[in-house]
PDB file of N, CA and C in Angstrom:
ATOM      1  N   UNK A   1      -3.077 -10.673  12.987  1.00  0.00           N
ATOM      2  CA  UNK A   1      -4.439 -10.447  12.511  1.00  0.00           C
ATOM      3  C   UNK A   1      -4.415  -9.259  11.555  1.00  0.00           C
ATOM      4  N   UNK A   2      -4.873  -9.569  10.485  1.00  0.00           N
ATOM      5  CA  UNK A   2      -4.859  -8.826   9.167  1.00  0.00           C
ATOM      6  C   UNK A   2      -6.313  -7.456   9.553  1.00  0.00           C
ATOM      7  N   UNK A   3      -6.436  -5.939   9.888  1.00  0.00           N
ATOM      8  CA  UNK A   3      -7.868  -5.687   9.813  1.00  0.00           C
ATOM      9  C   UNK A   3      -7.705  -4.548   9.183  1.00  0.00           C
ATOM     10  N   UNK A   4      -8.737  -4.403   7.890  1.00  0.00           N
ATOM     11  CA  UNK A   4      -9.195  -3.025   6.806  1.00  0.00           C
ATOM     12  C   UNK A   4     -10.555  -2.911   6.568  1.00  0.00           C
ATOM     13  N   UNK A   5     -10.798  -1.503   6.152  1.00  0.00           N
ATOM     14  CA  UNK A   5     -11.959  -1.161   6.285  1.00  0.00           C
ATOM     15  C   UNK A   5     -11.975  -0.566   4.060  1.00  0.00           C
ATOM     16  N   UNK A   6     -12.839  -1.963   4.147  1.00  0.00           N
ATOM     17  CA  UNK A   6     -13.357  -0.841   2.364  1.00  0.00           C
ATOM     18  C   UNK A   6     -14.700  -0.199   2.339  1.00  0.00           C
ATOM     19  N   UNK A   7     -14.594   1.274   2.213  1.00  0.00           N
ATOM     20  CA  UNK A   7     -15.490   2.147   1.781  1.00  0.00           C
ATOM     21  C   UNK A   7     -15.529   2.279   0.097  1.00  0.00           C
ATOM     22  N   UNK A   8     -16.762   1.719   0.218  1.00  0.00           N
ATOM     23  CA  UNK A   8     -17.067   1.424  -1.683  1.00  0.00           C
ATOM     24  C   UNK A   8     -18.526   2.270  -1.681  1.00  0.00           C
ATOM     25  N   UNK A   9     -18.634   3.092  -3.100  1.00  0.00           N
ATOM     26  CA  UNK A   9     -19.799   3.255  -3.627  1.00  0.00           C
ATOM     27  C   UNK A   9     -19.767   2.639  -5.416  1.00  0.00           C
ATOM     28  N   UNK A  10     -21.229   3.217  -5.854  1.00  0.00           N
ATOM     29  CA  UNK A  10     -21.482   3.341  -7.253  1.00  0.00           C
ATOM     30  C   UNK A  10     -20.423   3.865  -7.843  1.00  0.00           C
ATOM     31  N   UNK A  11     -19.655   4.987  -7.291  1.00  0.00           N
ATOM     32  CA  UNK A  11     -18.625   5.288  -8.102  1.00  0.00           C
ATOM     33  C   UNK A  11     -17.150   4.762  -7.881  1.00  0.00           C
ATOM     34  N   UNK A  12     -16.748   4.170  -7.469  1.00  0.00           N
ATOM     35  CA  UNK A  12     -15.663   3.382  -6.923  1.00  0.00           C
ATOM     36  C   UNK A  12     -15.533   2.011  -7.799  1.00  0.00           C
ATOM     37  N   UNK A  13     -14.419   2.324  -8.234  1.00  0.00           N
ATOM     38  CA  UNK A  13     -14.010   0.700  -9.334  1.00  0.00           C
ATOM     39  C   UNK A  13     -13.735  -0.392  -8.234  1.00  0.00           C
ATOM     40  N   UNK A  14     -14.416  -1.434  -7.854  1.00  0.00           N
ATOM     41  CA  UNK A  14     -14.515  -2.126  -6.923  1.00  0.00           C
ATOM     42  C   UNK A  14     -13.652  -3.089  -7.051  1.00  0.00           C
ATOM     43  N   UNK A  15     -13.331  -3.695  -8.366  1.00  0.00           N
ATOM     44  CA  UNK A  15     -12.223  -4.488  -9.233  1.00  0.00           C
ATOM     45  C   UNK A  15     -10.593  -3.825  -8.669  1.00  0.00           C
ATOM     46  N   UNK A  16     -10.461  -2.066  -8.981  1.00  0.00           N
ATOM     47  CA  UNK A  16      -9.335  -2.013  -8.337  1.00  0.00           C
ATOM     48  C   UNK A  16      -9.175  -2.199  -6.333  1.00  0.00           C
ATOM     49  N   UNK A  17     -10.297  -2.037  -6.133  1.00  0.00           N
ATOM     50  CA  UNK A  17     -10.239  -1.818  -4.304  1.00  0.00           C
ATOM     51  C   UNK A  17     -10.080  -3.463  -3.981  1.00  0.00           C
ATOM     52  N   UNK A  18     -10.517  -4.429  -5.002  1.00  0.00           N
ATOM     53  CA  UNK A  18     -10.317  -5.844  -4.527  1.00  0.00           C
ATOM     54  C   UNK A  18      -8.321  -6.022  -5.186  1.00  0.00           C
ATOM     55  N   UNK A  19      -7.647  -5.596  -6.009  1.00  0.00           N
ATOM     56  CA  UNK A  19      -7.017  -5.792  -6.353  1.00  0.00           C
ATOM     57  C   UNK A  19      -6.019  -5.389  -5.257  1.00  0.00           C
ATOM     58  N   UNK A  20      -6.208  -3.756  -4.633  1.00  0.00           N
ATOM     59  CA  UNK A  20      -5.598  -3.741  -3.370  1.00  0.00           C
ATOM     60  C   UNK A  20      -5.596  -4.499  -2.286  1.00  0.00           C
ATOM     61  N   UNK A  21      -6.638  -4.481  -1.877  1.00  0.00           N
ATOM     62  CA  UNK A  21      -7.058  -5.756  -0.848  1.00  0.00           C
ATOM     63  C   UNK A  21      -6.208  -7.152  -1.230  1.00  0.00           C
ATOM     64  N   UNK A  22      -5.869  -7.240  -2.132  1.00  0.00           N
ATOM     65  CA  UNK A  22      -5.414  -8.635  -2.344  1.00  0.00           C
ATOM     66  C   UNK A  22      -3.853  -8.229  -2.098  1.00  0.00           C
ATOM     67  N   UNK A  23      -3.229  -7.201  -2.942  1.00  0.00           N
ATOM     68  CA  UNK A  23      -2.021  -6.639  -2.868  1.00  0.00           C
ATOM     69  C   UNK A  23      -1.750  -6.302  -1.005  1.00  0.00           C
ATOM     70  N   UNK A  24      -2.444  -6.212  -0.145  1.00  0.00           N
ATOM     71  CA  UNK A  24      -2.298  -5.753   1.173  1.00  0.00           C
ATOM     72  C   UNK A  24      -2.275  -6.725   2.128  1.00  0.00           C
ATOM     73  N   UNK A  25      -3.292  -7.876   1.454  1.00  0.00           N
ATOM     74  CA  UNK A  25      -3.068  -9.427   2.618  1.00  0.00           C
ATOM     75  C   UNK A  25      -2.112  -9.815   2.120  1.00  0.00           C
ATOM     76  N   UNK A  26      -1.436 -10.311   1.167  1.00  0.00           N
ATOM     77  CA  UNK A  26      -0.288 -10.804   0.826  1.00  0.00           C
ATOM     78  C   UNK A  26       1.042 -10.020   1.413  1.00  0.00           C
ATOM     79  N   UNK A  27       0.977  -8.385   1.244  1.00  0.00           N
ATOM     80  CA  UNK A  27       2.026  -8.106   2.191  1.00  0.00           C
ATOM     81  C   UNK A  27       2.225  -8.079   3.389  1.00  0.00           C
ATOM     82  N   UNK A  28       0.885  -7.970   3.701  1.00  0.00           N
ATOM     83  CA  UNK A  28       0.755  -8.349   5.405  1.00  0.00           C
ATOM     84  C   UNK A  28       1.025  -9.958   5.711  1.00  0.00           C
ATOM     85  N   UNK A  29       1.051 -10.880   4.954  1.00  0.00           N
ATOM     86  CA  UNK A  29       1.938 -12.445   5.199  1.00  0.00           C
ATOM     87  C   UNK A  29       0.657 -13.597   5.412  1.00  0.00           C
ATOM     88  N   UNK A  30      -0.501 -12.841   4.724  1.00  0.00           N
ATOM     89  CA  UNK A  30      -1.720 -13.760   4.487  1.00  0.00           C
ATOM     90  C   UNK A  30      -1.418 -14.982   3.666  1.00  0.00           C
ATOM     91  N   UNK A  31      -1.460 -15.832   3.807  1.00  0.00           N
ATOM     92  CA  UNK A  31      -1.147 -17.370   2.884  1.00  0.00           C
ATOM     93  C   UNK A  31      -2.217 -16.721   1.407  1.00  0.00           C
ATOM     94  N   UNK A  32      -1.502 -17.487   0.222  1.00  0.00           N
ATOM     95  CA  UNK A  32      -2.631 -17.119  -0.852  1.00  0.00           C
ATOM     96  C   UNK A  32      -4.061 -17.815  -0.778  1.00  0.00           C
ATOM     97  N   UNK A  33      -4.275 -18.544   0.121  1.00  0.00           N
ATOM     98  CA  UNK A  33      -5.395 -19.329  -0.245  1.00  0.00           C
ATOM     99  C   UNK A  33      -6.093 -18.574   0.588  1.00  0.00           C
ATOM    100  N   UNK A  34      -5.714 -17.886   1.845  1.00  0.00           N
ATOM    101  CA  UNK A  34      -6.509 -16.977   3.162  1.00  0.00           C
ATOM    102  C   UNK A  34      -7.080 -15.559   2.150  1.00  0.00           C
ATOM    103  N   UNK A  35      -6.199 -15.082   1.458  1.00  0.00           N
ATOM    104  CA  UNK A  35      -6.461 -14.014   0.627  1.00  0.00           C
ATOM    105  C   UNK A  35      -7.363 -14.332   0.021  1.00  0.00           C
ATOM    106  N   UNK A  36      -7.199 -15.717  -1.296  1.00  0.00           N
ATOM    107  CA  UNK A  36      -8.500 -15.814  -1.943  1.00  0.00           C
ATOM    108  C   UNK A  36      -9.396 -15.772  -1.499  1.00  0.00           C
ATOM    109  N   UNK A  37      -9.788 -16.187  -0.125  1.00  0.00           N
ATOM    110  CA  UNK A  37     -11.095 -16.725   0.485  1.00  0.00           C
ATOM    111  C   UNK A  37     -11.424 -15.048   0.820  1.00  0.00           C
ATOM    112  N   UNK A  38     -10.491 -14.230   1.586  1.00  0.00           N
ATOM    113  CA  UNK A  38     -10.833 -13.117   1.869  1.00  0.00           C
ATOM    114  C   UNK A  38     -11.798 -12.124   0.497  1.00  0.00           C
ATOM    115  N   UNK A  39     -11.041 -12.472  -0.443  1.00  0.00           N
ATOM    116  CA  UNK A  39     -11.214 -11.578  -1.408  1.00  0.00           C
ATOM    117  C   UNK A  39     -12.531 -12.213  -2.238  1.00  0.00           C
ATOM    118  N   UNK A  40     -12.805 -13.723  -2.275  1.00  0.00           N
ATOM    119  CA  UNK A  40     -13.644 -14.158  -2.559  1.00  0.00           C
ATOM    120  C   UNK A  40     -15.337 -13.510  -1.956  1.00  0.00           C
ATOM    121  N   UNK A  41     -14.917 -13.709  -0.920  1.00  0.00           N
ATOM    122  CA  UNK A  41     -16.039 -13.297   0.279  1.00  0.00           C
ATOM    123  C   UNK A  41     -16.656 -11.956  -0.470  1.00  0.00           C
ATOM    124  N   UNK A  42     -15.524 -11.082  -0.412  1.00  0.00           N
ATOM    125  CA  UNK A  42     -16.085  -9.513  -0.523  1.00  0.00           C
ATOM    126  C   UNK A  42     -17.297  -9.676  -1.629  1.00  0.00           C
ATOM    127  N   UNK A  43     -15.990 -10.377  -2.776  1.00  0.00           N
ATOM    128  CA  UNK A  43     -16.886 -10.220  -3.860  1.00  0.00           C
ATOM    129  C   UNK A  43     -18.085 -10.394  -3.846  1.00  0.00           C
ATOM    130  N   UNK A  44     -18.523 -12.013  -3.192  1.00  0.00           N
ATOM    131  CA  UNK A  44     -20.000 -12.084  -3.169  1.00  0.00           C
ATOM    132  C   UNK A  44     -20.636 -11.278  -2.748  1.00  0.00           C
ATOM    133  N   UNK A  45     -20.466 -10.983  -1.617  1.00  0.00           N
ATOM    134  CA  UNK A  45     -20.988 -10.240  -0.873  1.00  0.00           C
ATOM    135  C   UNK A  45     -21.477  -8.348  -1.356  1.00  0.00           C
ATOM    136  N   UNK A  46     -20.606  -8.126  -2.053  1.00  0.00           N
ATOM    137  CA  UNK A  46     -20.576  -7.034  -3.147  1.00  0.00           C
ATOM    138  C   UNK A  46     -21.312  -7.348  -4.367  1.00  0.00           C
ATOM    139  N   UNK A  47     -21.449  -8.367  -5.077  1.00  0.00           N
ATOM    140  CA  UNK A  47     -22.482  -8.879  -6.409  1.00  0.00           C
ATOM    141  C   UNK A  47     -23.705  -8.693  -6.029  1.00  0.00           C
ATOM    142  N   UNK A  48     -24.030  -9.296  -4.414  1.00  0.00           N
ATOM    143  CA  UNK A  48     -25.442  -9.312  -4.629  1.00  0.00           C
ATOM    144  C   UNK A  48     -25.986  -7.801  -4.088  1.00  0.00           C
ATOM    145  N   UNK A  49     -25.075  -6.993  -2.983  1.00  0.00           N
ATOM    146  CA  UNK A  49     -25.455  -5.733  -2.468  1.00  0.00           C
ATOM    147  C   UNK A  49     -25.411  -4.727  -3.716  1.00  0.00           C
ATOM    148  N   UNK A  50     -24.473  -4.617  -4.911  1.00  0.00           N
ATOM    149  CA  UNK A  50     -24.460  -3.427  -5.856  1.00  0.00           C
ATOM    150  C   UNK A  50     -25.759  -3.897  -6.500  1.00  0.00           C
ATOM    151  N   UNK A  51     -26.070  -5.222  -7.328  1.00  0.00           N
ATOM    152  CA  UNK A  51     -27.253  -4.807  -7.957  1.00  0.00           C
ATOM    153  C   UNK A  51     -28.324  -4.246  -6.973  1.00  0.00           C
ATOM    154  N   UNK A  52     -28.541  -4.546  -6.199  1.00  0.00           N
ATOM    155  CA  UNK A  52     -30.037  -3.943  -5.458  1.00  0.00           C
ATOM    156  C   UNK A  52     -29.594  -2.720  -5.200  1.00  0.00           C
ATOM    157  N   UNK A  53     -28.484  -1.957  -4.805  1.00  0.00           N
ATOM    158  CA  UNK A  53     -28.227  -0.315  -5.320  1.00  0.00           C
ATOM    159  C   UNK A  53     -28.109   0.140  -6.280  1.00  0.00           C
ATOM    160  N   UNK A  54     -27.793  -0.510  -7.298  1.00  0.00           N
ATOM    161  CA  UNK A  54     -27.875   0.055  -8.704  1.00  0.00           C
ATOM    162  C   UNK A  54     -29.455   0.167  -8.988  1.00  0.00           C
ATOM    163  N   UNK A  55     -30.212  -0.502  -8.472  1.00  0.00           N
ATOM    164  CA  UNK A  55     -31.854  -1.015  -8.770  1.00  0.00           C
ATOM    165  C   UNK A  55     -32.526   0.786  -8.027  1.00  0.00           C
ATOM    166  N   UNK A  56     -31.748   0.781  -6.878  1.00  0.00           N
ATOM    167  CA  UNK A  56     -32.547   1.811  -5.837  1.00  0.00           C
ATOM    168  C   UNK A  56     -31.835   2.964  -6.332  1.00  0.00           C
ATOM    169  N   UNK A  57     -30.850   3.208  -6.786  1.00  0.00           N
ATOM    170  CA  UNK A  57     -29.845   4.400  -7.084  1.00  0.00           C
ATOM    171  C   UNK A  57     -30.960   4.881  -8.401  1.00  0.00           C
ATOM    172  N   UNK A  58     -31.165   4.109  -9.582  1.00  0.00           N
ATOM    173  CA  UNK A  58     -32.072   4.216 -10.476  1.00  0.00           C
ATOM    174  C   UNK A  58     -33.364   4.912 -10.612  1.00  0.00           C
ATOM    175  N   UNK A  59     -33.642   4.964  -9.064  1.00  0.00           N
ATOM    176  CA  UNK A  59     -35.120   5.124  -8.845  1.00  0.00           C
ATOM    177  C   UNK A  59     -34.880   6.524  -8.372  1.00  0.00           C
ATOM    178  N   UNK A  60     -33.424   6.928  -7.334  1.00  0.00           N
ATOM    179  CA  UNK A  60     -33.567   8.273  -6.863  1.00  0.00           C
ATOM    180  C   UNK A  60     -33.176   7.430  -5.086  1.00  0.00           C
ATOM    181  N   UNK A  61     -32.931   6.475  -4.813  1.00  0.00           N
ATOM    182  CA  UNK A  61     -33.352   6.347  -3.278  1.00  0.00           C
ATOM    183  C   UNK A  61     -31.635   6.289  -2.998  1.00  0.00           C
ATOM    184  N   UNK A  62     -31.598   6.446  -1.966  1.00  0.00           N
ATOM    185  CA  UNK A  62     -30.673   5.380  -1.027  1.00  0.00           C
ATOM    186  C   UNK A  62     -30.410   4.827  -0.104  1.00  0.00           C
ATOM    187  N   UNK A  63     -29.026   4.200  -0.231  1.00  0.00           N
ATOM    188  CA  UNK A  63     -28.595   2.338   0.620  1.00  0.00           C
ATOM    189  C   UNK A  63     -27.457   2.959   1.370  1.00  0.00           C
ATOM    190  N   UNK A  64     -27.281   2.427   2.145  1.00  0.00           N
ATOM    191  CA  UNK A  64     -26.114   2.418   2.917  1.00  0.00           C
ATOM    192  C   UNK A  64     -26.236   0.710   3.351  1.00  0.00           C
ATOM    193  N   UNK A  65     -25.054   0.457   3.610  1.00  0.00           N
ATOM    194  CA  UNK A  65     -24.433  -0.971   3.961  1.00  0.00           C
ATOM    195  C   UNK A  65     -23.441  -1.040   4.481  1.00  0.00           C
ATOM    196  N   UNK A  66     -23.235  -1.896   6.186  1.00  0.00           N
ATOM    197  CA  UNK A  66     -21.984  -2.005   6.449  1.00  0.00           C
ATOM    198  C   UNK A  66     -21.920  -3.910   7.261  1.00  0.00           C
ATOM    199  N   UNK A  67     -20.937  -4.488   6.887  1.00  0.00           N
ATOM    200  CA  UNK A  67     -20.787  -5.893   7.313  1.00  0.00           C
ATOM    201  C   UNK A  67     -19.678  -6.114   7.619  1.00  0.00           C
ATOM    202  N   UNK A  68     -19.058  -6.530   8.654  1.00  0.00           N
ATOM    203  CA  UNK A  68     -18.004  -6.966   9.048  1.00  0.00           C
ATOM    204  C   UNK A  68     -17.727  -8.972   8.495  1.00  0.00           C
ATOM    205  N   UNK A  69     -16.840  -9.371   7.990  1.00  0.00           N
ATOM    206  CA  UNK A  69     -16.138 -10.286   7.544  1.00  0.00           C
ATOM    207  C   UNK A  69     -14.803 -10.356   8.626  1.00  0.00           C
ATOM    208  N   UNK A  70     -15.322 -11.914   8.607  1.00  0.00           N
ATOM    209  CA  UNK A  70     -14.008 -12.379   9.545  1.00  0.00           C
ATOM    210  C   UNK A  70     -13.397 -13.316   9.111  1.00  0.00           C
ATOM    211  N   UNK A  71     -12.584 -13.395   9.354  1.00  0.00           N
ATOM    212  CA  UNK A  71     -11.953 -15.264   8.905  1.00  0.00           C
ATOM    213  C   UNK A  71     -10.978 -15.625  10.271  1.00  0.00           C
ATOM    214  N   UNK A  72      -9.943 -16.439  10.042  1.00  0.00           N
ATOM    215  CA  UNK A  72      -9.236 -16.907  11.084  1.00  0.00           C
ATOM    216  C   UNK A  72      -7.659 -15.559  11.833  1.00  0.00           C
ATOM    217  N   UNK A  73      -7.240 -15.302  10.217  1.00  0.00           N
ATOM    218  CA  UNK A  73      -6.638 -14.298  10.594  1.00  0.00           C
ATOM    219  C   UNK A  73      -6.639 -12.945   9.664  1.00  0.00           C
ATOM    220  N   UNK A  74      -8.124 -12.965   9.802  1.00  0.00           N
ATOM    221  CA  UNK A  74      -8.152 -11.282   9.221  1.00  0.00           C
ATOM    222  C   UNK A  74     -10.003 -10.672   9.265  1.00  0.00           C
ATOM    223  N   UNK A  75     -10.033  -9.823   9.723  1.00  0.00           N
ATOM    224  CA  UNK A  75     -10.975  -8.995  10.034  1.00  0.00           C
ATOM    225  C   UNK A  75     -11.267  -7.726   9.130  1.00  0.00           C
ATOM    226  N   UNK A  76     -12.419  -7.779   8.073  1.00  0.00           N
ATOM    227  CA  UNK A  76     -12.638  -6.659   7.154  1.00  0.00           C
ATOM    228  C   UNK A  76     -13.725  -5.946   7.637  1.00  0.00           C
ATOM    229  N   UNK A  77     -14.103  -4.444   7.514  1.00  0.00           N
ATOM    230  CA  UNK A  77     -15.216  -3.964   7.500  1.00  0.00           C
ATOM    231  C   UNK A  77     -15.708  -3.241   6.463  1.00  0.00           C
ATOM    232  N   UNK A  78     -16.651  -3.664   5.939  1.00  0.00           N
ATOM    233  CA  UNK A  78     -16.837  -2.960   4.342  1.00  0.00           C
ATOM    234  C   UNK A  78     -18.428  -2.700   4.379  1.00  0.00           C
ATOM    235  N   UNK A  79     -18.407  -1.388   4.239  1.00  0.00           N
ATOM    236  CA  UNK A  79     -18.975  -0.286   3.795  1.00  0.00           C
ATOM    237  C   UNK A  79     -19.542   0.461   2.785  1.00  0.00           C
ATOM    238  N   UNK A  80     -20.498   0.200   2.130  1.00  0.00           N
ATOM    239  CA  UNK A  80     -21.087   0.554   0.622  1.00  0.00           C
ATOM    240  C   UNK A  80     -22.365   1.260   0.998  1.00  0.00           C
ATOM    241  N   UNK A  81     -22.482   2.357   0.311  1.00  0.00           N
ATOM    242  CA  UNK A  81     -23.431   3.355  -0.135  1.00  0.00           C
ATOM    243  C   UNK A  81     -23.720   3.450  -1.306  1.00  0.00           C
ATOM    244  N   UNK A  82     -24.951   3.743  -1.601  1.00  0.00           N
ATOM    245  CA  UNK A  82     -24.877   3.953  -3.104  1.00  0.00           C
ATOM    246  C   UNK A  82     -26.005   5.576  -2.806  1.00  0.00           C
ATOM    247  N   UNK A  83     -25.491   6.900  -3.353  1.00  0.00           N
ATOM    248  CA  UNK A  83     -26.655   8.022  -3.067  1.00  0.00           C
ATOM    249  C   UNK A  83     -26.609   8.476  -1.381  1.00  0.00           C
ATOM    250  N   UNK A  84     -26.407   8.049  -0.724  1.00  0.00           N
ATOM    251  CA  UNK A  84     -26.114   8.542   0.781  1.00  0.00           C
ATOM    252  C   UNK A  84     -25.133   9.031   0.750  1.00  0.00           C
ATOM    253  N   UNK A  85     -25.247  10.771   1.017  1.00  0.00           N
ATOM    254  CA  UNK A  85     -24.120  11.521   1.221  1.00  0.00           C
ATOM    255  C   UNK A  85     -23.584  11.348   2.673  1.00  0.00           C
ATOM    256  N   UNK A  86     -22.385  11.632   2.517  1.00  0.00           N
ATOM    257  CA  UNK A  86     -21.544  11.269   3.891  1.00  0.00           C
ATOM    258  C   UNK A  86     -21.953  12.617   4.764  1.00  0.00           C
ATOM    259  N   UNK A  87     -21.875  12.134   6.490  1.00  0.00           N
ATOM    260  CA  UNK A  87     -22.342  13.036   7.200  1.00  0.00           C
ATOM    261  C   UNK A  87     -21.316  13.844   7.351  1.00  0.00           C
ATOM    262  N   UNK A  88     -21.046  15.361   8.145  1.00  0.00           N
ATOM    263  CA  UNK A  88     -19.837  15.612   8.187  1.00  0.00           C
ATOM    264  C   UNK A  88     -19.158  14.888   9.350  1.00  0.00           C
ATOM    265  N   UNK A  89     -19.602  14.179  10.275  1.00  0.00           N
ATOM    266  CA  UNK A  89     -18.734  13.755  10.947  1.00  0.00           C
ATOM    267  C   UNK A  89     -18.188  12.825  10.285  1.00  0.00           C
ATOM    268  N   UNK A  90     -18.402  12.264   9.523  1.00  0.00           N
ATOM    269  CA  UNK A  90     -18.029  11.333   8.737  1.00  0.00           C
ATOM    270  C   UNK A  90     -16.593  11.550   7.937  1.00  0.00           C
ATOM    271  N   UNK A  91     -17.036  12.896   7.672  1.00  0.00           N
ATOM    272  CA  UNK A  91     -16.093  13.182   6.486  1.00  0.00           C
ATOM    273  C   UNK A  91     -14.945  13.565   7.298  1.00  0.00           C
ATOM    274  N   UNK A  92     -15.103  14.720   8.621  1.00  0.00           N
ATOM    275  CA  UNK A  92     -13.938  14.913   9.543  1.00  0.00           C
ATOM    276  C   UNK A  92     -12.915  13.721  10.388  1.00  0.00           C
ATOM    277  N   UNK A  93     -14.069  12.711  10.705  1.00  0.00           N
ATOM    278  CA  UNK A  93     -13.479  11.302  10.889  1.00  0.00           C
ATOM    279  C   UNK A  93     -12.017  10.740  10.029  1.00  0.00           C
ATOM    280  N   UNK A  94     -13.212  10.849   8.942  1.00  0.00           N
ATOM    281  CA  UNK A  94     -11.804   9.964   7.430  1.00  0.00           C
ATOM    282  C   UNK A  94     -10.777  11.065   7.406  1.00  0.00           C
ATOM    283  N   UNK A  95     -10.911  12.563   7.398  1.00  0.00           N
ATOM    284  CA  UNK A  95      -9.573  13.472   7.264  1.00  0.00           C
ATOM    285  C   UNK A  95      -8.732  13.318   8.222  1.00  0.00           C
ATOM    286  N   UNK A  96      -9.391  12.591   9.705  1.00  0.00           N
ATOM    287  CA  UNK A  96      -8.042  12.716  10.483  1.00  0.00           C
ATOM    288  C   UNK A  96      -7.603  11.103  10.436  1.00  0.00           C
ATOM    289  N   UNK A  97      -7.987  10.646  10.501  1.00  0.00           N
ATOM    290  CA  UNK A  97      -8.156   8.841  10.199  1.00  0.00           C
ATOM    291  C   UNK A  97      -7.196   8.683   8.714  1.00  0.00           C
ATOM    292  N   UNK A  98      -6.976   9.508   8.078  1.00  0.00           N
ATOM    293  CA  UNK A  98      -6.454   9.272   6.835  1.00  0.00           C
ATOM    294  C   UNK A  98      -6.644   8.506   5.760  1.00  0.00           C
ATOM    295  N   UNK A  99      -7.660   8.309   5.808  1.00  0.00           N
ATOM    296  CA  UNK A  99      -8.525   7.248   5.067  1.00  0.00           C
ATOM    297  C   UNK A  99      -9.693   7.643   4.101  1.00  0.00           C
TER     298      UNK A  99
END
């Protein structure tokens, strides 16, 4: 079982974080067609959540977003903010988490 967590905002090239993601199921021994679907998924799922943060980011507000994606053998959790500063537990979390 394949499982990663993408933390994406407004400022995050989302093109390279899918390019990893793709580079990471394949080394982990994901079939290419499990990857596409994986990587497919995000995307949508990312098209329709950035415009409505780009819409609210515009205005001054913010989004936070988190959805777990599953498939047969791989488990994603992805995470998008757009303007929501991270809490500090948050931030002490990811420093020891390495992430």
């Amino acid at each position: 079982m394949y499982n990663a967590t993408l933390e994406l905002s407004d400022n995050v090239d989302i093109e390279s974080k899918l390019a990893a993601l793709h580079r990471d199921g394949t080394r982990a021994g994901l079939s290419d067609s499990t990857v596409a679907e994986m990587t497919d998924q995000v995307r949508t799922v990312l098209s329709l959540v950035t415009k409505q943060g780009s819409h609210l980011a515009a205005q001054g507000s913010q989004m936070s977003f988190s959805r777990l994606i599953k498939g047969d053998s791989y488990e994603l959790q992805l995470i998008y903010g757009v303007g929501a500063p991270k809490s500090w537990l948050s931030r002490v979390a990811r420093s020891l988490l390495g992430g």
